[in-house]
PDB file of N, CA and C in Angstrom:
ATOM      1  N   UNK A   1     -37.953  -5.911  54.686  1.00  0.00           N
ATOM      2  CA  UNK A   1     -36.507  -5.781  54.631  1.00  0.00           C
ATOM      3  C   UNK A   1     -36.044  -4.394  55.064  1.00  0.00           C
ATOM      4  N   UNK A   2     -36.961  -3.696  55.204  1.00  0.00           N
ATOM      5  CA  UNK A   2     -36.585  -1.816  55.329  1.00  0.00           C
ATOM      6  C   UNK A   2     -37.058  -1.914  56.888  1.00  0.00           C
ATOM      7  N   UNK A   3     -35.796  -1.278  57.362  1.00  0.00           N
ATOM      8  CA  UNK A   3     -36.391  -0.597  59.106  1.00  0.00           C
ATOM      9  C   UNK A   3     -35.992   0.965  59.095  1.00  0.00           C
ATOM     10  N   UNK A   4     -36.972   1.275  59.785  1.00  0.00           N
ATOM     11  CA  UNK A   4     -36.487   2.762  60.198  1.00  0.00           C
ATOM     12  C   UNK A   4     -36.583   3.053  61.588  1.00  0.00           C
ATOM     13  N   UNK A   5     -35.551   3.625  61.807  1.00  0.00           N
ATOM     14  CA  UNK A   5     -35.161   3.712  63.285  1.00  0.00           C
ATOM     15  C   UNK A   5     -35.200   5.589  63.701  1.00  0.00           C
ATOM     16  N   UNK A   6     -36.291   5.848  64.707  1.00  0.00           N
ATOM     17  CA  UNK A   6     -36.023   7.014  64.929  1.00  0.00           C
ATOM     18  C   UNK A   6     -35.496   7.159  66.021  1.00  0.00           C
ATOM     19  N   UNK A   7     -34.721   8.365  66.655  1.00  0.00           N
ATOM     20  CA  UNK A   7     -34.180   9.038  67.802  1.00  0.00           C
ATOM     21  C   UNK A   7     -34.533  10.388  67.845  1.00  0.00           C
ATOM     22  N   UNK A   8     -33.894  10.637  69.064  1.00  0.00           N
ATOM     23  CA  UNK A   8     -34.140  12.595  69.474  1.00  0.00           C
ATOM     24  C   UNK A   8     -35.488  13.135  70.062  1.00  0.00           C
ATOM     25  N   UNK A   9     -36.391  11.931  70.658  1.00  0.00           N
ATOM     26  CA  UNK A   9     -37.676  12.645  71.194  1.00  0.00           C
ATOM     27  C   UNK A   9     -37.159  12.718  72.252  1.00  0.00           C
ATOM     28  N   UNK A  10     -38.010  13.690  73.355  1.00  0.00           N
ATOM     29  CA  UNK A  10     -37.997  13.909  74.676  1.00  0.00           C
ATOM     30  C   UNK A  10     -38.741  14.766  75.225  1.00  0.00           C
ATOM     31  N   UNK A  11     -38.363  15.033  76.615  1.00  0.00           N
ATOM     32  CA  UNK A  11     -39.421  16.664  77.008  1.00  0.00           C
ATOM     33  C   UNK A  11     -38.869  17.456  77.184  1.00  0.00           C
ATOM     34  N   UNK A  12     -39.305  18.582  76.332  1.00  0.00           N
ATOM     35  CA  UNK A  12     -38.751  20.001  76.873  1.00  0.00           C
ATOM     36  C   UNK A  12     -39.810  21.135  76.865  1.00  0.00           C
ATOM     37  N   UNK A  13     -39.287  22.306  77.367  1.00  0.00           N
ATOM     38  CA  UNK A  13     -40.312  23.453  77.829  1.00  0.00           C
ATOM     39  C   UNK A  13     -40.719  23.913  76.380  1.00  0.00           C
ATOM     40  N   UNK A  14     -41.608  24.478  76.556  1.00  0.00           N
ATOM     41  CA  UNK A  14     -41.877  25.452  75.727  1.00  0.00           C
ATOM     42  C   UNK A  14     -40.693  26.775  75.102  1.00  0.00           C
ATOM     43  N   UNK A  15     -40.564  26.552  74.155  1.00  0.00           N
ATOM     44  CA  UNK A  15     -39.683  27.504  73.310  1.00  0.00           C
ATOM     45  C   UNK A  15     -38.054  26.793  72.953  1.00  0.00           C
ATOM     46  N   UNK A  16     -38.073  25.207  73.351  1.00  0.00           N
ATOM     47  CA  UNK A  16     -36.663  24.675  73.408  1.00  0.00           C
ATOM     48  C   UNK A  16     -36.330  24.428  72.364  1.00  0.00           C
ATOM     49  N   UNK A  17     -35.587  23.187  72.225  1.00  0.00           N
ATOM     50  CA  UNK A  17     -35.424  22.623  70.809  1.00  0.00           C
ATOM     51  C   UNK A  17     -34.875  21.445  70.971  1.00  0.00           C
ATOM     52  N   UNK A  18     -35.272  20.429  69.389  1.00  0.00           N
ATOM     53  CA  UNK A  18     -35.132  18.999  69.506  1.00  0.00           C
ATOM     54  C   UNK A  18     -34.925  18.859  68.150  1.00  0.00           C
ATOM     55  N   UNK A  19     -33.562  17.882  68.335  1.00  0.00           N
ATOM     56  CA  UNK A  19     -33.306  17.123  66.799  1.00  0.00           C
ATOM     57  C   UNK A  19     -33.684  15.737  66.550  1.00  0.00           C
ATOM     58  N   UNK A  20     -34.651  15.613  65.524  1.00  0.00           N
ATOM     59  CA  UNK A  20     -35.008  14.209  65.786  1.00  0.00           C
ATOM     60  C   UNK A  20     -34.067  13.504  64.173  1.00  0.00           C
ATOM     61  N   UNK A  21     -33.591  12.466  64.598  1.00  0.00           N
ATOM     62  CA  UNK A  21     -33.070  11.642  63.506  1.00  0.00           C
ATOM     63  C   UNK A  21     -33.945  10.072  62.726  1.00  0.00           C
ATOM     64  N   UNK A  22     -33.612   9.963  61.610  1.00  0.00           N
ATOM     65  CA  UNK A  22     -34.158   8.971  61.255  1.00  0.00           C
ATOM     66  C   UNK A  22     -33.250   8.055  60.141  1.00  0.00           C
ATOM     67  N   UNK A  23     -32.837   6.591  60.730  1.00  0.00           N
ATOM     68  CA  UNK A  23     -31.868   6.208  59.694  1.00  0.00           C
ATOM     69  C   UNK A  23     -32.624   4.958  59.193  1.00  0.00           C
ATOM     70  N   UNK A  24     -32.372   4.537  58.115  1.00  0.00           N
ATOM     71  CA  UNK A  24     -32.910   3.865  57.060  1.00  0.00           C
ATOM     72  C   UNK A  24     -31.882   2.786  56.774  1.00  0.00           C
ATOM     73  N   UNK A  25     -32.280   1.719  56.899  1.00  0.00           N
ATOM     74  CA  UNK A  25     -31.936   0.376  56.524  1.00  0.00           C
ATOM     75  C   UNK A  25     -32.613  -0.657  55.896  1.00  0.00           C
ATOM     76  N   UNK A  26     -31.581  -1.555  55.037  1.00  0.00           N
ATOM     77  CA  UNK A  26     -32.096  -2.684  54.031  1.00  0.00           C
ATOM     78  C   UNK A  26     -32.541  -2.541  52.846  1.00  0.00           C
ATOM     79  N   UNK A  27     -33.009  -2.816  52.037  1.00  0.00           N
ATOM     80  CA  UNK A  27     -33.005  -2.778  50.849  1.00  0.00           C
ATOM     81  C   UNK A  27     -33.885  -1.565  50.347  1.00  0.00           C
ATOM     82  N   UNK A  28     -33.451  -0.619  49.975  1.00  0.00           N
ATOM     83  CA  UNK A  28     -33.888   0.863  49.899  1.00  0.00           C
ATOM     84  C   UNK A  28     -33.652   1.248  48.460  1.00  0.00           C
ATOM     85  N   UNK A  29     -34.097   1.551  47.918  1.00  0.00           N
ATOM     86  CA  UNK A  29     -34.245   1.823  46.574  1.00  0.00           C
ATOM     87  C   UNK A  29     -35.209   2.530  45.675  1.00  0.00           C
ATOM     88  N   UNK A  30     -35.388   3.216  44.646  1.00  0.00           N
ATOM     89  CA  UNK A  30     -36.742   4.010  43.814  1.00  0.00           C
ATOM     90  C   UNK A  30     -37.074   4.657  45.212  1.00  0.00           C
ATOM     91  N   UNK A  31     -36.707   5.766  45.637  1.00  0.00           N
ATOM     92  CA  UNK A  31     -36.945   6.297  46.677  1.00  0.00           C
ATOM     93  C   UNK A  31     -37.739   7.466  46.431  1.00  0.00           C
ATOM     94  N   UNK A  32     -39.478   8.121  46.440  1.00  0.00           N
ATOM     95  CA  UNK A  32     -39.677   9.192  46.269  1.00  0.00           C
ATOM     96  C   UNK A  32     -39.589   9.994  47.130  1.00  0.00           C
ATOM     97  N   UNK A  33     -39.497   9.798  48.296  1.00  0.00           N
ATOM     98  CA  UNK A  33     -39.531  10.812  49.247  1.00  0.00           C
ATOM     99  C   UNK A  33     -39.254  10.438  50.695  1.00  0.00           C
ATOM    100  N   UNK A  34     -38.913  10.950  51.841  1.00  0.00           N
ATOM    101  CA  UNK A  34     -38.962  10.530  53.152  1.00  0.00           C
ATOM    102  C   UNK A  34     -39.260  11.595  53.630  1.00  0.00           C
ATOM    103  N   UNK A  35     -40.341  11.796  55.282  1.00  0.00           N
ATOM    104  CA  UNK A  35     -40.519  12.866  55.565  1.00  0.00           C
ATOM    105  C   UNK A  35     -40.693  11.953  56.738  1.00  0.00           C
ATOM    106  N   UNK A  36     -41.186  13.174  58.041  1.00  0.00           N
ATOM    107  CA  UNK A  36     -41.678  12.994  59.249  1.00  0.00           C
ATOM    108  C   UNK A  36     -43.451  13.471  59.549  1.00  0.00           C
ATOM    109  N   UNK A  37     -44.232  12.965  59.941  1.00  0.00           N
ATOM    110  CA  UNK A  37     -45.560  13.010  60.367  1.00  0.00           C
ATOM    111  C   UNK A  37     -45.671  12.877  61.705  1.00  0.00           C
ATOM    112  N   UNK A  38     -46.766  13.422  62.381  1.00  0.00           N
ATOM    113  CA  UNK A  38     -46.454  12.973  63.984  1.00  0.00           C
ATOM    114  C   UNK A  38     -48.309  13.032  64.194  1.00  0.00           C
ATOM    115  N   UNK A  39     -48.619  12.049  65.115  1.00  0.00           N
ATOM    116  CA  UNK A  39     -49.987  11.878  65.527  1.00  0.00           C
ATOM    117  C   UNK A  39     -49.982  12.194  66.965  1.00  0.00           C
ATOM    118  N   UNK A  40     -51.148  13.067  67.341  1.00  0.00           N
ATOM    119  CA  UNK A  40     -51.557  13.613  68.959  1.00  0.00           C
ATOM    120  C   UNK A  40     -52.557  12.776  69.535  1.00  0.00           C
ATOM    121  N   UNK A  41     -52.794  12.146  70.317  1.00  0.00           N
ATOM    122  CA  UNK A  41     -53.830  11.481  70.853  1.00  0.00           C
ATOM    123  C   UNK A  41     -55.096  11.783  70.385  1.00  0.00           C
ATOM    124  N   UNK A  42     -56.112  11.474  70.071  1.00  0.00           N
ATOM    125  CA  UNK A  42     -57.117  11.342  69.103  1.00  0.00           C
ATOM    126  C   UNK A  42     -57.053  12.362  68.066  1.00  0.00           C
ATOM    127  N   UNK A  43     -56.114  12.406  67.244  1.00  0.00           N
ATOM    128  CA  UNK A  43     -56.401  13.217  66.370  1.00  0.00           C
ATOM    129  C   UNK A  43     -55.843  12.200  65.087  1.00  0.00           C
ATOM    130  N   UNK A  44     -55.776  12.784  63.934  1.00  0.00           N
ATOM    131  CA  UNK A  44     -55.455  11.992  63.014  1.00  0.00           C
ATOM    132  C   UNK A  44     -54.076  12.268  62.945  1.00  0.00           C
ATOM    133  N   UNK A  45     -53.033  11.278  61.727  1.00  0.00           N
ATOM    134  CA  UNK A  45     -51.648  11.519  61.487  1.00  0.00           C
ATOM    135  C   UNK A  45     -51.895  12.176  60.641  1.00  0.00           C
ATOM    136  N   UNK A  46     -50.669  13.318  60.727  1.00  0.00           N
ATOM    137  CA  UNK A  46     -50.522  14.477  59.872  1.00  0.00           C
ATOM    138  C   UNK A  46     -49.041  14.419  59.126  1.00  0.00           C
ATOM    139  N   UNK A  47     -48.828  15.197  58.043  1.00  0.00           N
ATOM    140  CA  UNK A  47     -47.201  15.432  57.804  1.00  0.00           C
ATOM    141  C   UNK A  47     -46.899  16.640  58.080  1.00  0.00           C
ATOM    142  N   UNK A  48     -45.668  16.615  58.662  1.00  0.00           N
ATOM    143  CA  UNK A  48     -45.212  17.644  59.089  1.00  0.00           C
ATOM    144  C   UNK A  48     -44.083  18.114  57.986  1.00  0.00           C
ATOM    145  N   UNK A  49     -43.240  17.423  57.999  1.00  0.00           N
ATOM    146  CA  UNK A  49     -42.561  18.102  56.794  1.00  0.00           C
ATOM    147  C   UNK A  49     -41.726  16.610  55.892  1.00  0.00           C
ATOM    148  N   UNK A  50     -41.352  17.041  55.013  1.00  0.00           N
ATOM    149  CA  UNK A  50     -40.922  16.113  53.399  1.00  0.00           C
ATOM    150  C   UNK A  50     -40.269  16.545  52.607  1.00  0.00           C
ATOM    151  N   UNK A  51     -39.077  15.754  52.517  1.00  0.00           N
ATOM    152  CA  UNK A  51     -37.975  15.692  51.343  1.00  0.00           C
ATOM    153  C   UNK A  51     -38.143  14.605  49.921  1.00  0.00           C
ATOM    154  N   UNK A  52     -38.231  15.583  48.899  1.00  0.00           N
ATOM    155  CA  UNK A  52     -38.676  14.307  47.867  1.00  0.00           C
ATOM    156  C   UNK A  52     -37.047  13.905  47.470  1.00  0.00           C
ATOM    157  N   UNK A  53     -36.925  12.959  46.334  1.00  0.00           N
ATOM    158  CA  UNK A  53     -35.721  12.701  45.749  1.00  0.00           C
ATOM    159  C   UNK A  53     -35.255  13.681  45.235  1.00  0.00           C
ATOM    160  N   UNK A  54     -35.801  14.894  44.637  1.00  0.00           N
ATOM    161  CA  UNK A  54     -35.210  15.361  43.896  1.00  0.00           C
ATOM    162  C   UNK A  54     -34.625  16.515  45.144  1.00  0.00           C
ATOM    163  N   UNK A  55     -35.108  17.014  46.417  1.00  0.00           N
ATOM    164  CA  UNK A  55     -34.768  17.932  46.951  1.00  0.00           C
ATOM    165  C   UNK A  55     -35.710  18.705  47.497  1.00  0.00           C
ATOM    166  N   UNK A  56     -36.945  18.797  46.835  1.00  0.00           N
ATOM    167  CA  UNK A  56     -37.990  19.827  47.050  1.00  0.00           C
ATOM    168  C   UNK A  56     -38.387  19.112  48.701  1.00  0.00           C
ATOM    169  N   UNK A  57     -38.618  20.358  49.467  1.00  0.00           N
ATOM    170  CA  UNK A  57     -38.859  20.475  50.781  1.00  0.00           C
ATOM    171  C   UNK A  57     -40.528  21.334  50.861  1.00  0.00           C
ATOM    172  N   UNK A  58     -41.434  20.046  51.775  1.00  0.00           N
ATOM    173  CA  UNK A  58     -42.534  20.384  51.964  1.00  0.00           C
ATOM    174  C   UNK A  58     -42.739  20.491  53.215  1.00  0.00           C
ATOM    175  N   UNK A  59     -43.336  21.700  53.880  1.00  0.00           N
ATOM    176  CA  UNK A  59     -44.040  21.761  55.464  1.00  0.00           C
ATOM    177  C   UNK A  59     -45.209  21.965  55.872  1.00  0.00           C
ATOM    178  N   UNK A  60     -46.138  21.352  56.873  1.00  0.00           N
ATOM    179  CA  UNK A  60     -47.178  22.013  57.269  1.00  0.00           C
ATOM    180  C   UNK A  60     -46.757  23.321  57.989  1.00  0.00           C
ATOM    181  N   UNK A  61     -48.378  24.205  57.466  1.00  0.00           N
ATOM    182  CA  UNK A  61     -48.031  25.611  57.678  1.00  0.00           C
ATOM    183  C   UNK A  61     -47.527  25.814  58.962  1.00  0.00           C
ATOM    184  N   UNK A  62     -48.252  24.974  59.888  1.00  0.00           N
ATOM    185  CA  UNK A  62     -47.878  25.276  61.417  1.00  0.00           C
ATOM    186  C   UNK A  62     -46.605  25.291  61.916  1.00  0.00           C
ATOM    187  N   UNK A  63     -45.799  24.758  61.084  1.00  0.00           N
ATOM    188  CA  UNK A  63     -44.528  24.396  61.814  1.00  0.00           C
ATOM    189  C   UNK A  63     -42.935  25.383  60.871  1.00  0.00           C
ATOM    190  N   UNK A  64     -43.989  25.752  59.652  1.00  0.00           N
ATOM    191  CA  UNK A  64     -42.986  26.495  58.741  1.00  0.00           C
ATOM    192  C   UNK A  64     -42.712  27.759  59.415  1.00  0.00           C
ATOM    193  N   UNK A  65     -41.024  28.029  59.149  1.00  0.00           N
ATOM    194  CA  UNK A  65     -40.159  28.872  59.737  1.00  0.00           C
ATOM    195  C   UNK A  65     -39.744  28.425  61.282  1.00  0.00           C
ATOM    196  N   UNK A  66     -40.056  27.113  61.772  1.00  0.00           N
ATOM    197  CA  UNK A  66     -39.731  26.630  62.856  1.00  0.00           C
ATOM    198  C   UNK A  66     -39.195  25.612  62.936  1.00  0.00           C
ATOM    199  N   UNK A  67     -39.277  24.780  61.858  1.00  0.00           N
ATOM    200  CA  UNK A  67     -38.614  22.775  62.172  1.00  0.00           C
ATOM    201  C   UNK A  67     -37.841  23.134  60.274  1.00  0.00           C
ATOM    202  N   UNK A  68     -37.001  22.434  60.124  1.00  0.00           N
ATOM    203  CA  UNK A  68     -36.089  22.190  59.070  1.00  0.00           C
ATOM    204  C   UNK A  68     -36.250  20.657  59.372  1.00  0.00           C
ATOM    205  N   UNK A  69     -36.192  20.114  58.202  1.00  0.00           N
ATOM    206  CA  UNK A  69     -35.905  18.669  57.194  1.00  0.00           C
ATOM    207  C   UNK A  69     -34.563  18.339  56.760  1.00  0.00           C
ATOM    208  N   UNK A  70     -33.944  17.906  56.718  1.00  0.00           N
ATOM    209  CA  UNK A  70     -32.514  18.030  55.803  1.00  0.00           C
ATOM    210  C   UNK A  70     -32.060  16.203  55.981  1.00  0.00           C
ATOM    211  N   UNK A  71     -31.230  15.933  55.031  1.00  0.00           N
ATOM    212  CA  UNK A  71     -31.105  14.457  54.623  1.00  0.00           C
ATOM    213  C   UNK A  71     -29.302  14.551  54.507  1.00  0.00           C
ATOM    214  N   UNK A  72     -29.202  13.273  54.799  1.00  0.00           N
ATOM    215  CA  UNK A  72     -28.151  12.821  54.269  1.00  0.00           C
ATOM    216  C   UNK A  72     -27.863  11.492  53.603  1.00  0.00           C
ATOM    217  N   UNK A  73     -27.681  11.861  52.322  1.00  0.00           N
ATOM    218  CA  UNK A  73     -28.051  10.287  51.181  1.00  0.00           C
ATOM    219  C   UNK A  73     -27.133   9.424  51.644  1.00  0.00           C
ATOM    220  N   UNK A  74     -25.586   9.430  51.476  1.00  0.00           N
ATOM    221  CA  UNK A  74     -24.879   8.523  52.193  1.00  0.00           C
ATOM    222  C   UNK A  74     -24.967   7.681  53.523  1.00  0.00           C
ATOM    223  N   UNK A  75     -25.537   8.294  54.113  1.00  0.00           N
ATOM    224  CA  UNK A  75     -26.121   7.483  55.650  1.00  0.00           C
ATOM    225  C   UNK A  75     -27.625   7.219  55.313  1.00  0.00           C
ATOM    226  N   UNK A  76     -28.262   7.295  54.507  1.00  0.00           N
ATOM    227  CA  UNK A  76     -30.070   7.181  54.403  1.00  0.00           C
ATOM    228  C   UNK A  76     -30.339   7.477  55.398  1.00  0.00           C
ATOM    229  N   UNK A  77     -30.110   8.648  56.211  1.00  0.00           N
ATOM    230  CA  UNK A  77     -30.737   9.589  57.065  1.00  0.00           C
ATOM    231  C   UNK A  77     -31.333  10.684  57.103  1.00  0.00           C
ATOM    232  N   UNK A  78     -32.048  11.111  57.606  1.00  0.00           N
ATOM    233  CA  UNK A  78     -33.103  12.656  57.244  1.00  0.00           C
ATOM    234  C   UNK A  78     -32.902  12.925  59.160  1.00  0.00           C
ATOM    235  N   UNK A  79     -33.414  14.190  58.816  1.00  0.00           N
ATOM    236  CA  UNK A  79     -33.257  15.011  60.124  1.00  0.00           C
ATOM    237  C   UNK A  79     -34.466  16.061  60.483  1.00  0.00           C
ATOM    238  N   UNK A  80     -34.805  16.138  61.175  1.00  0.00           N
ATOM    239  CA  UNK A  80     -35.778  16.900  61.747  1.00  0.00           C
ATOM    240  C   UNK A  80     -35.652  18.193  62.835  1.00  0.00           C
ATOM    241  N   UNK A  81     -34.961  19.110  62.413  1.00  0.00           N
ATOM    242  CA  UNK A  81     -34.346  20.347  63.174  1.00  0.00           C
ATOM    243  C   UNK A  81     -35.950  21.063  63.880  1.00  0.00           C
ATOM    244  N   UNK A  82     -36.154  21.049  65.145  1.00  0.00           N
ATOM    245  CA  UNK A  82     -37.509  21.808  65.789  1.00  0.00           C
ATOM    246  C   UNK A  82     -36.753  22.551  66.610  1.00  0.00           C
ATOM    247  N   UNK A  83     -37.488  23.441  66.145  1.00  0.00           N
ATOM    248  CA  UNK A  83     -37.361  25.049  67.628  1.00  0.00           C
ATOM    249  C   UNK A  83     -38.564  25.802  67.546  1.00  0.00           C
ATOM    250  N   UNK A  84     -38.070  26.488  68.817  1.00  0.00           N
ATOM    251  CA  UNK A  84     -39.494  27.560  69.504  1.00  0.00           C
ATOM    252  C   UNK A  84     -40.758  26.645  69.424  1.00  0.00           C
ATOM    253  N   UNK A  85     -40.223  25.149  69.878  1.00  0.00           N
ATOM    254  CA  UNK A  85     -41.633  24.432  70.059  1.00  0.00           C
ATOM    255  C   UNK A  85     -42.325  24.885  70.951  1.00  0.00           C
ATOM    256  N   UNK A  86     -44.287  24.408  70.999  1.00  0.00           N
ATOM    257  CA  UNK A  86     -44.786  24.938  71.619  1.00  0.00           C
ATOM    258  C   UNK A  86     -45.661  23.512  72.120  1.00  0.00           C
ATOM    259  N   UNK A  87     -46.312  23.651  73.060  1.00  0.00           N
ATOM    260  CA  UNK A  87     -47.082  22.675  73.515  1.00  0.00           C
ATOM    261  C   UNK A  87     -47.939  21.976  72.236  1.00  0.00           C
ATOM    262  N   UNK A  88     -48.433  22.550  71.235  1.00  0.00           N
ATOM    263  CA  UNK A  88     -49.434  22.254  70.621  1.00  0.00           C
ATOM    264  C   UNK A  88     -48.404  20.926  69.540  1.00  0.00           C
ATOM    265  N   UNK A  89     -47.145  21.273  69.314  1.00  0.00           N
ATOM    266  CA  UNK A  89     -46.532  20.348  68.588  1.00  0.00           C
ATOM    267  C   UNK A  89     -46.166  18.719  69.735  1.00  0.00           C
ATOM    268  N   UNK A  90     -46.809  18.676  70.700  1.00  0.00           N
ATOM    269  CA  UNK A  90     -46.936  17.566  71.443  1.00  0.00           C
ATOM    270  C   UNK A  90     -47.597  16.296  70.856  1.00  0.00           C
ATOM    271  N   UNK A  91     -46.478  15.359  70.645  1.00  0.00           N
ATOM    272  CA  UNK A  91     -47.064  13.849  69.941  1.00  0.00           C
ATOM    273  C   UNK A  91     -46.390  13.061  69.527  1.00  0.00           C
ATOM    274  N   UNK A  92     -46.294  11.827  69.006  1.00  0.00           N
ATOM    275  CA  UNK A  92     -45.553  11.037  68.663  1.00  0.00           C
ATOM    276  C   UNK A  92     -45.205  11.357  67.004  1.00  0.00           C
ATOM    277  N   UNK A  93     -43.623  11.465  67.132  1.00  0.00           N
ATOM    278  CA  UNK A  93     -43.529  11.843  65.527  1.00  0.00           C
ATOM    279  C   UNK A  93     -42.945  10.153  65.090  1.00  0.00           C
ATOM    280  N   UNK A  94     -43.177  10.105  63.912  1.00  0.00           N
ATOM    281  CA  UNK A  94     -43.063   8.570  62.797  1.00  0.00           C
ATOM    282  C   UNK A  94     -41.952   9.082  61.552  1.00  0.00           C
ATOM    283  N   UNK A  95     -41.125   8.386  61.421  1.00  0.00           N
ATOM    284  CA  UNK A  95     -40.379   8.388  59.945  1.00  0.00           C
ATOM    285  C   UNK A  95     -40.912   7.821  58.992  1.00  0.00           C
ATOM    286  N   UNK A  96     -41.012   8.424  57.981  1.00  0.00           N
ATOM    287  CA  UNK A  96     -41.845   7.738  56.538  1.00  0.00           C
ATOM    288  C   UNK A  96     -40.768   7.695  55.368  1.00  0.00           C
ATOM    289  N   UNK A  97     -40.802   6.544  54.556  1.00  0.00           N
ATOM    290  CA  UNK A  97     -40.373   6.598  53.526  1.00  0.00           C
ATOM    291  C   UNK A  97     -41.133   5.814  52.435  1.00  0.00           C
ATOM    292  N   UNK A  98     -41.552   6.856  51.506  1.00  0.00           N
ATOM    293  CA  UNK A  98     -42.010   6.571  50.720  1.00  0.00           C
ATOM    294  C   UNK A  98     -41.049   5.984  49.465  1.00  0.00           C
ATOM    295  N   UNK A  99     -41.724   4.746  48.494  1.00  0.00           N
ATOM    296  CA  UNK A  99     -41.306   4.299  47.477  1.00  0.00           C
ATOM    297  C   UNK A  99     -41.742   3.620  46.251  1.00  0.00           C
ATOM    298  N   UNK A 100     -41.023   3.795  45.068  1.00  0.00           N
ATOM    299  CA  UNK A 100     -42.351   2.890  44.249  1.00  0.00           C
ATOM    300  C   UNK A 100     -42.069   1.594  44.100  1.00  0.00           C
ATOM    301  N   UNK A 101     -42.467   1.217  44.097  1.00  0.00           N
ATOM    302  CA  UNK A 101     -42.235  -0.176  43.302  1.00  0.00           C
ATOM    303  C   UNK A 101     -43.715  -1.203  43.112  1.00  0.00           C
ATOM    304  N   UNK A 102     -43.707  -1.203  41.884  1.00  0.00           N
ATOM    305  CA  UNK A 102     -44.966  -1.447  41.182  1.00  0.00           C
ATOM    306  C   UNK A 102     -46.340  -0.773  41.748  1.00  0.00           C
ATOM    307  N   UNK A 103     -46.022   0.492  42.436  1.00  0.00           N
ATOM    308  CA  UNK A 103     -46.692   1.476  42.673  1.00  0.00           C
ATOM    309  C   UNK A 103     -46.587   2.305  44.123  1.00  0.00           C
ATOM    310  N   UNK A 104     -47.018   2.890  44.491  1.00  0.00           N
ATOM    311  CA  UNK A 104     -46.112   3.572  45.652  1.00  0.00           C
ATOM    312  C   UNK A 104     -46.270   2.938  47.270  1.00  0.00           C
ATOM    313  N   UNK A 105     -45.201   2.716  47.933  1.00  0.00           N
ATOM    314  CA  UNK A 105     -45.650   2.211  48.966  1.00  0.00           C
ATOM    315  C   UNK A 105     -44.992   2.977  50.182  1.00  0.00           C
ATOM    316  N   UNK A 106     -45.638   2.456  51.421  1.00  0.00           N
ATOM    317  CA  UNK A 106     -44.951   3.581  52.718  1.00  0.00           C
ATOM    318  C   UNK A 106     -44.301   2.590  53.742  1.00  0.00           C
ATOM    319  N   UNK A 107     -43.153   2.938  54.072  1.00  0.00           N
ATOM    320  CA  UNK A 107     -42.192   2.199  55.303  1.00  0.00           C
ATOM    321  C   UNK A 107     -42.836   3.067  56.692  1.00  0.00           C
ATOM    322  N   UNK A 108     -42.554   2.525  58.045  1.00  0.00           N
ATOM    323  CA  UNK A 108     -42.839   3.537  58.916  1.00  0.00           C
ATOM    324  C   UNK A 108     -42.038   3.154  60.274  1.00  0.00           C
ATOM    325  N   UNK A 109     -41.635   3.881  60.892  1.00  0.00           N
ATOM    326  CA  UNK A 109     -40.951   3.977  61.488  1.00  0.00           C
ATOM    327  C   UNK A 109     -41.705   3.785  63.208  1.00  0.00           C
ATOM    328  N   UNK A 110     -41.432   3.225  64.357  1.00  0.00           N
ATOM    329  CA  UNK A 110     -41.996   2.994  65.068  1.00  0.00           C
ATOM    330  C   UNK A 110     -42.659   4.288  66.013  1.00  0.00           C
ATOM    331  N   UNK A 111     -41.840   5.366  65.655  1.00  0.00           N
ATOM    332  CA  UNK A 111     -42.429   6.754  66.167  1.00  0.00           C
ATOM    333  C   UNK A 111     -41.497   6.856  67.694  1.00  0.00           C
ATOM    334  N   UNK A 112     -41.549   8.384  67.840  1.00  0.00           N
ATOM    335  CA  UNK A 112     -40.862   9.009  68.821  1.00  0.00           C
ATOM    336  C   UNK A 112     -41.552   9.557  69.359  1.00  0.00           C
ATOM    337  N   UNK A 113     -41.773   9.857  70.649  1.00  0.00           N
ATOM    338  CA  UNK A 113     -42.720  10.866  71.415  1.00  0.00           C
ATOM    339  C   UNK A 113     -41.682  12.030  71.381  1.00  0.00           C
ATOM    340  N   UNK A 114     -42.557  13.019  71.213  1.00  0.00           N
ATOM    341  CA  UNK A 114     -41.835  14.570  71.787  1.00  0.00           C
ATOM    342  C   UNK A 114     -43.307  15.511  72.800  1.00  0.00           C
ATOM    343  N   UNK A 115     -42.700  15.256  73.878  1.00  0.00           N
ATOM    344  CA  UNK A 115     -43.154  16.257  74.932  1.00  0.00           C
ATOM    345  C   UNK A 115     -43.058  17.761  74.888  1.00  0.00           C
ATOM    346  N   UNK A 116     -44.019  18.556  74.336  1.00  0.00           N
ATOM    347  CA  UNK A 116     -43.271  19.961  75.063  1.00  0.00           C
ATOM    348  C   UNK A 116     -44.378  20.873  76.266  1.00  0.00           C
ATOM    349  N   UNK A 117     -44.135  20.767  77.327  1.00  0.00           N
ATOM    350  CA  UNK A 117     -44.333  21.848  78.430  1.00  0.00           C
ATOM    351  C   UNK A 117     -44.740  22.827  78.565  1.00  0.00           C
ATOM    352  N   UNK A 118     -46.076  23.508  79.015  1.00  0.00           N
ATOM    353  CA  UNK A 118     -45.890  25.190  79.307  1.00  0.00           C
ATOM    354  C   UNK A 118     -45.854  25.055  80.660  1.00  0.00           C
TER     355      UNK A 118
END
């Protein structure tokens, strides 16, 4: 019943910037958290950064002081603010929302490619 729909991938150079969006539909509820993860061609999926319910904001180190998270509850949207990307953040990013219900489960989003260039 839950889709998540992402936008905002594309290619850009090295040092640009990209807003990626993620909106949330259908029956959504006991919500612990939503974040973004992104997977590189053989490597594993990682998280990149996470908003729990209550607010607390989590990042991998690599990307802290460079990408912002931020939500908006009324639209069940989260946001993904990237700058001074660099080639190495090249990959398909995924919307996650995590939830419980009768124990925790994960929604996922079909994923966005983001290109970046040197």
């Amino acid at each position: 019943q839950v889709q998540l729909v992402e936008s905002g991938g594309g290619l850009v150079q090295a040092g640009g910037s990209l807003r990626l969006s993620c909106a949330a539909s259908g029956s959504i509820f006991n919500i612990n958290a939503m974040g973004w993860y992104r997977q590189a061609p053989g490597k594993q999926r990682e998280l990149v950064a996470r908003i729990t319910w209550g607010g607390r904001t989590d990042y991998a180190d690599s990307v802290k002081g460079r990408f912002t998270i931020s939500r908006d509850n009324a639209k069940n949207t989260i946001y993904l603010q990237m700058s001074s990307l660099k080639p190495e953040d090249t990959a398909v990013y995924y919307c996650n929302l995590n939830v419980y219900r009768s124990g925790n489960y994960n929604y996922w989003g079909q994923g966005t490619q983001v290109t970046v260039s040197s």
